[in-house]
C-alpha atoms as a PDB file:
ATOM      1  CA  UNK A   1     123.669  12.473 207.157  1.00  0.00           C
ATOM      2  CA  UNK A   2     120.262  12.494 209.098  1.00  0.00           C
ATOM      3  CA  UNK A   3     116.715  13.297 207.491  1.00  0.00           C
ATOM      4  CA  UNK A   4     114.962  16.360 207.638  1.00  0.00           C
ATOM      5  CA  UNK A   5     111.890  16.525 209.763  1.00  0.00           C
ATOM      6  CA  UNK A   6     109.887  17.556 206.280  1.00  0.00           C
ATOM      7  CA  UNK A   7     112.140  14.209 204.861  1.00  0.00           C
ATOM      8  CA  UNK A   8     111.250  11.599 208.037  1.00  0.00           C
ATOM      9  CA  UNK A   9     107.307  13.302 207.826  1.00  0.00           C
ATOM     10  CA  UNK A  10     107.009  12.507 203.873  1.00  0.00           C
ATOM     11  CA  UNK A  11     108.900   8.831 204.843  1.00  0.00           C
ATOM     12  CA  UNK A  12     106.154   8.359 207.470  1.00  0.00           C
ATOM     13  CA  UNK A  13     103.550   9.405 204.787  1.00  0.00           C
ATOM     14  CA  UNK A  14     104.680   6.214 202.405  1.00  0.00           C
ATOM     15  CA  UNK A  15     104.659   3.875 205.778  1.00  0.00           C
ATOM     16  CA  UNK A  16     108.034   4.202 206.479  1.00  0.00           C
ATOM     17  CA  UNK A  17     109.626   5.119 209.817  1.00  0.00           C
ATOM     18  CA  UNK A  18     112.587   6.953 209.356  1.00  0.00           C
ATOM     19  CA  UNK A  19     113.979   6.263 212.949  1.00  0.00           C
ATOM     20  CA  UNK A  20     114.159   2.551 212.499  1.00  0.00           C
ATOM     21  CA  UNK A  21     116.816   0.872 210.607  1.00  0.00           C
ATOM     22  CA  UNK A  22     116.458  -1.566 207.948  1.00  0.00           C
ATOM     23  CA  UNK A  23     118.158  -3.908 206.027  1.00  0.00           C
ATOM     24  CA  UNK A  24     118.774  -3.654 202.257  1.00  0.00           C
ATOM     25  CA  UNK A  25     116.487  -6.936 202.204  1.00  0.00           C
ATOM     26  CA  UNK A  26     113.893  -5.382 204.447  1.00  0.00           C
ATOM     27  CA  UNK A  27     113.854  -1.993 202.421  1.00  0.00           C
ATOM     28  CA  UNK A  28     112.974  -4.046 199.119  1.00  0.00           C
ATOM     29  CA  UNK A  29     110.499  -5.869 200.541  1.00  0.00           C
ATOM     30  CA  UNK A  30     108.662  -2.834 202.256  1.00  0.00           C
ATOM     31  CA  UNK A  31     105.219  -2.345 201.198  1.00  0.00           C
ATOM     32  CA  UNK A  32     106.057   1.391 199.799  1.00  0.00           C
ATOM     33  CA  UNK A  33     108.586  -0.537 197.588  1.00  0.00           C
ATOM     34  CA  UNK A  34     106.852  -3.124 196.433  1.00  0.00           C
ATOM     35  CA  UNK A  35     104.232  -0.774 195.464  1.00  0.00           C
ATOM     36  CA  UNK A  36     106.234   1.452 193.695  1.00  0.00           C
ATOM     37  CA  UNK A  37     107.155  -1.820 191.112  1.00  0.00           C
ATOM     38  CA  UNK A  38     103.769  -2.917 190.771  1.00  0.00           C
ATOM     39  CA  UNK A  39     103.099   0.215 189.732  1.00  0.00           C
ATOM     40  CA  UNK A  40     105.931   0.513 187.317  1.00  0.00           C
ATOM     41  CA  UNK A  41     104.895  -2.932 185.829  1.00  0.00           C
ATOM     42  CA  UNK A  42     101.800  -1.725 185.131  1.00  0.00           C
ATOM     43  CA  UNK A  43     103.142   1.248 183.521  1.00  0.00           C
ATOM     44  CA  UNK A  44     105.522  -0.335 181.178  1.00  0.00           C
ATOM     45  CA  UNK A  45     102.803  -3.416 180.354  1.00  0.00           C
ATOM     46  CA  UNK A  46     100.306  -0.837 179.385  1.00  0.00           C
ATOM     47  CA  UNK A  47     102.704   1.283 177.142  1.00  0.00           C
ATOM     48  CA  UNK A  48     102.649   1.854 173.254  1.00  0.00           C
ATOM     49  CA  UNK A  49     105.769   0.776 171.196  1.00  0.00           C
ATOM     50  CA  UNK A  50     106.904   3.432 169.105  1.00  0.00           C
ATOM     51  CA  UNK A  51     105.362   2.561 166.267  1.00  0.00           C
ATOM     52  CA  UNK A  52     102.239   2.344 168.061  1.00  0.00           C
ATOM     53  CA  UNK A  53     102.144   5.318 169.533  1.00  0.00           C
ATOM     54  CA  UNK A  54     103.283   6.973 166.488  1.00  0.00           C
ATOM     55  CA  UNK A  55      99.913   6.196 164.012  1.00  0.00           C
ATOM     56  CA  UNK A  56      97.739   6.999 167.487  1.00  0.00           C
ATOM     57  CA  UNK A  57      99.382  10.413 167.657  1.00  0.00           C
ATOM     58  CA  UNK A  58      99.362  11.529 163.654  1.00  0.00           C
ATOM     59  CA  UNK A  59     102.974  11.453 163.319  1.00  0.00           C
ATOM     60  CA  UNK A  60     106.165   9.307 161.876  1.00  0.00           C
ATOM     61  CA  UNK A  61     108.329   7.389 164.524  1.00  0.00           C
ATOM     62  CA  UNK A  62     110.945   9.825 163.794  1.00  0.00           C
ATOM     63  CA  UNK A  63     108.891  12.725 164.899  1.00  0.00           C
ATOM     64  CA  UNK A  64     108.220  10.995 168.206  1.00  0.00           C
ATOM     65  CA  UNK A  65     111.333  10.278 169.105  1.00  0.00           C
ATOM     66  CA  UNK A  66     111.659  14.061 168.682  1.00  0.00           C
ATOM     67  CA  UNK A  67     108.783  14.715 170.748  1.00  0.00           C
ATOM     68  CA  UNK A  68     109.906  12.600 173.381  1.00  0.00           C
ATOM     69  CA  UNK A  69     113.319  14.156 173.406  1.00  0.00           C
ATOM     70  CA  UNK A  70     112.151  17.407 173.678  1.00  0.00           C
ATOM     71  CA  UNK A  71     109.693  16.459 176.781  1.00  0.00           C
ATOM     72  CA  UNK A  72     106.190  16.876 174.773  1.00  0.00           C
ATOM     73  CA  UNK A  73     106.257  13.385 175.699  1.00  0.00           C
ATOM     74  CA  UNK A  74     107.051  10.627 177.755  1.00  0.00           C
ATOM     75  CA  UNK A  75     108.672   7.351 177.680  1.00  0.00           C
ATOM     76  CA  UNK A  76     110.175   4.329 179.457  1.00  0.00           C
ATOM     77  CA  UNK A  77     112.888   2.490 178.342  1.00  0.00           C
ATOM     78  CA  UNK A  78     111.536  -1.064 176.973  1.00  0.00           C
ATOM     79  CA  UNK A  79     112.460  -3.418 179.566  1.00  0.00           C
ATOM     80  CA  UNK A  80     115.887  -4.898 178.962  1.00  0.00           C
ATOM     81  CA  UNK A  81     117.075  -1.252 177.911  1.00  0.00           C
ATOM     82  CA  UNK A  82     116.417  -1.601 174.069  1.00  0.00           C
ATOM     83  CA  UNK A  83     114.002   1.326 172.707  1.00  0.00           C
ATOM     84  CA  UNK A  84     111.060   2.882 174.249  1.00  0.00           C
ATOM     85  CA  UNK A  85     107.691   2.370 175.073  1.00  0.00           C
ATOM     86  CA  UNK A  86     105.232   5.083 175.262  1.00  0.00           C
ATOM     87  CA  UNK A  87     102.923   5.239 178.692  1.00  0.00           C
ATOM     88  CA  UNK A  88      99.111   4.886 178.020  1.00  0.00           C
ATOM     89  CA  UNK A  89      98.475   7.481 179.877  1.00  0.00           C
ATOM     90  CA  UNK A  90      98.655  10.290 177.555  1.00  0.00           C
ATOM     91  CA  UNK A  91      96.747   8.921 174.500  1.00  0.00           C
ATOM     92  CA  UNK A  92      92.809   8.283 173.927  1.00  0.00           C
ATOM     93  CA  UNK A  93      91.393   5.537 171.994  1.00  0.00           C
ATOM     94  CA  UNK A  94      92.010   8.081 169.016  1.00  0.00           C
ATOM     95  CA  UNK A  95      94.585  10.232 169.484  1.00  0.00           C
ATOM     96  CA  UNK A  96      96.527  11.780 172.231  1.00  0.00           C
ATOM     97  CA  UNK A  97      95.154  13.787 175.695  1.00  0.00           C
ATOM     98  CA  UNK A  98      94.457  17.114 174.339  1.00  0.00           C
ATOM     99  CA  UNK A  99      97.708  19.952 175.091  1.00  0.00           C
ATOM    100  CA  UNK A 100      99.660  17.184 176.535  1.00  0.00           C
ATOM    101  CA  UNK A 101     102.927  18.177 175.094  1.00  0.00           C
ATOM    102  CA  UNK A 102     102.101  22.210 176.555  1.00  0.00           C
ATOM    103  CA  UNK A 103     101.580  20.257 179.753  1.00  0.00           C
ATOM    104  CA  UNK A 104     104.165  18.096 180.365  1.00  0.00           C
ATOM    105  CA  UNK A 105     106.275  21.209 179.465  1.00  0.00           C
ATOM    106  CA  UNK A 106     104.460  23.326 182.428  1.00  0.00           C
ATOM    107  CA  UNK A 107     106.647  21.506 185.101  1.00  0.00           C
ATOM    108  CA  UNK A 108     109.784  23.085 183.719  1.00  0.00           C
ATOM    109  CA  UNK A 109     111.898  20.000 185.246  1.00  0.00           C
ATOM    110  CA  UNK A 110     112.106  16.381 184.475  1.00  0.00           C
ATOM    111  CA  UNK A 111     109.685  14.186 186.090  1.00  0.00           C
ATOM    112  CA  UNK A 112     109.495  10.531 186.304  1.00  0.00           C
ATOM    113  CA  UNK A 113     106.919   8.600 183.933  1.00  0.00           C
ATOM    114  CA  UNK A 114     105.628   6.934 187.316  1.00  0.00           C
ATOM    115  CA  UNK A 115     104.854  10.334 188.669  1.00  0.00           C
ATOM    116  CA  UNK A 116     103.154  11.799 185.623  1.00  0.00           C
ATOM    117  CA  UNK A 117     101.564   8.328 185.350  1.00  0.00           C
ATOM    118  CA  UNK A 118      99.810   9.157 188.954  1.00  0.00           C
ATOM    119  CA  UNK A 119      99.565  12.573 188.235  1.00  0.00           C
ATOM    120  CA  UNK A 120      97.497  12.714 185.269  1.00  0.00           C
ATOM    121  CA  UNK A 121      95.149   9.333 186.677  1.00  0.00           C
ATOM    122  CA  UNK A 122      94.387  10.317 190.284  1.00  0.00           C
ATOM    123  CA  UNK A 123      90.989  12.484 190.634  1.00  0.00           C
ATOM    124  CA  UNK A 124      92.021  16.089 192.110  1.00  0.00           C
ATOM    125  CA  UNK A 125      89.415  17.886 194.306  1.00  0.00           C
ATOM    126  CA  UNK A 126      90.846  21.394 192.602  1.00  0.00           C
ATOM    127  CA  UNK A 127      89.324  20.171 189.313  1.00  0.00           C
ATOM    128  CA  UNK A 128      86.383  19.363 190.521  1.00  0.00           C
ATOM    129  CA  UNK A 129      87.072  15.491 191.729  1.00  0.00           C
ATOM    130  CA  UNK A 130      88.398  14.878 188.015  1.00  0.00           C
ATOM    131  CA  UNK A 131      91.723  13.543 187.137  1.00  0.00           C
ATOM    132  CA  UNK A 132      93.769  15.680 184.920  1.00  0.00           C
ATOM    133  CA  UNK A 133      93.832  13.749 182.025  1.00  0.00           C
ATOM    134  CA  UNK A 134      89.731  13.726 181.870  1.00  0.00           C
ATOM    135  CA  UNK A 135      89.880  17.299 182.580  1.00  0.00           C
ATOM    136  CA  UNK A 136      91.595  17.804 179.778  1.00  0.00           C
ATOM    137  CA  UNK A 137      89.847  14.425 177.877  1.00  0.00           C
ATOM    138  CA  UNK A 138      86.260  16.923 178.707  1.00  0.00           C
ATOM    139  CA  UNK A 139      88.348  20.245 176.781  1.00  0.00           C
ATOM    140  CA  UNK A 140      88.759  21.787 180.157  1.00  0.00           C
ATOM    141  CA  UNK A 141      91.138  24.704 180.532  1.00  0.00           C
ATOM    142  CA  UNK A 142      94.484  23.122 180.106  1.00  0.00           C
ATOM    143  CA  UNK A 143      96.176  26.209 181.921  1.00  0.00           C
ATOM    144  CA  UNK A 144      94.975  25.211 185.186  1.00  0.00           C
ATOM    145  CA  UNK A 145      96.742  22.014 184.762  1.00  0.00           C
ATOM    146  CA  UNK A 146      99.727  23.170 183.770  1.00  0.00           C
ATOM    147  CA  UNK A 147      99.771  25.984 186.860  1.00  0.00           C
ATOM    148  CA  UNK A 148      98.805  22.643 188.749  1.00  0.00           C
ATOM    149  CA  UNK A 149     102.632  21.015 187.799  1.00  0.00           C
ATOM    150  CA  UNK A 150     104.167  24.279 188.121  1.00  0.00           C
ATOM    151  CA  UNK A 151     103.829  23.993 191.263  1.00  0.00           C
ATOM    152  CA  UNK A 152     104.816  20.560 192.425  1.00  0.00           C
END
């Protein structure tokens, strides 16, 4: 089936053009790629383990899990598939980002860790050149945030 127009513009976005072909071995050595696993890498190396991310957060591992089930939080499977890990992103050095679970609930769909990952780190001219999680670090309105995922 061929690509979109919108789907070959957003491919020529990441560096890719769409109207070449490319091997498997070509595709997983593309720069977009390759990016895409150093940034996972980084992800995963700076996440929590459970327990970790359990004492940050106030609550028993068992109450994370739930929390993580029910989307109030995130996590990556520990590499090799056995338990989680819990991405940096969404704690301080004392607790966790302020309405974080109200948040992640605003997008009212699943969303990668990676993309939440870049979406709560990357500074956002709408919020005045901060990133979302030191808007919401600062006590900013939390409600613009989550109208922010809403609409992605």
């Amino acid at each position: 089936m061929p690509l979109s127009s919108t789907e070959c513009e957003a491919f020529s976005r990441l560096g890719i053009n769409s109207a070449e072909t490319m091997s498997d071995e070509e595709f997983y050595q593309s720069v977009p790629v390759h990016a895409g696993r150093m940034a996972h890498a980084r992800l995963v190396a700076e996440a929590l383990p459970p327990a970790v991310a359990a004492r940050r957060v106030g609550v028993s591992v068992t109450q994370l899990r739930q929390r993580i089930v029910a989307g109030s939080l995130m996590a990556v499977h520990r590499p090799g598939g056995r338990d989680w890990l819990v991405p940096a992103f969404q704690f301080t050095e004392t607790g966790e980002v302020p309405h974080l679970g109200c948040v992640l609930l605003a997008s009212g769909r699943p969303l990668s860790a990676l993309s939440m990952d870049r979406f709560f780190r990357i500074p956002r001219e709408d919020l005045d050149g901060a990133s979302p999680r030191d808007w919401l670090i600062a006590g900013r309105d939390s409600v613009i945030i989550e109208s922010i995922l809403a609409g992605l």
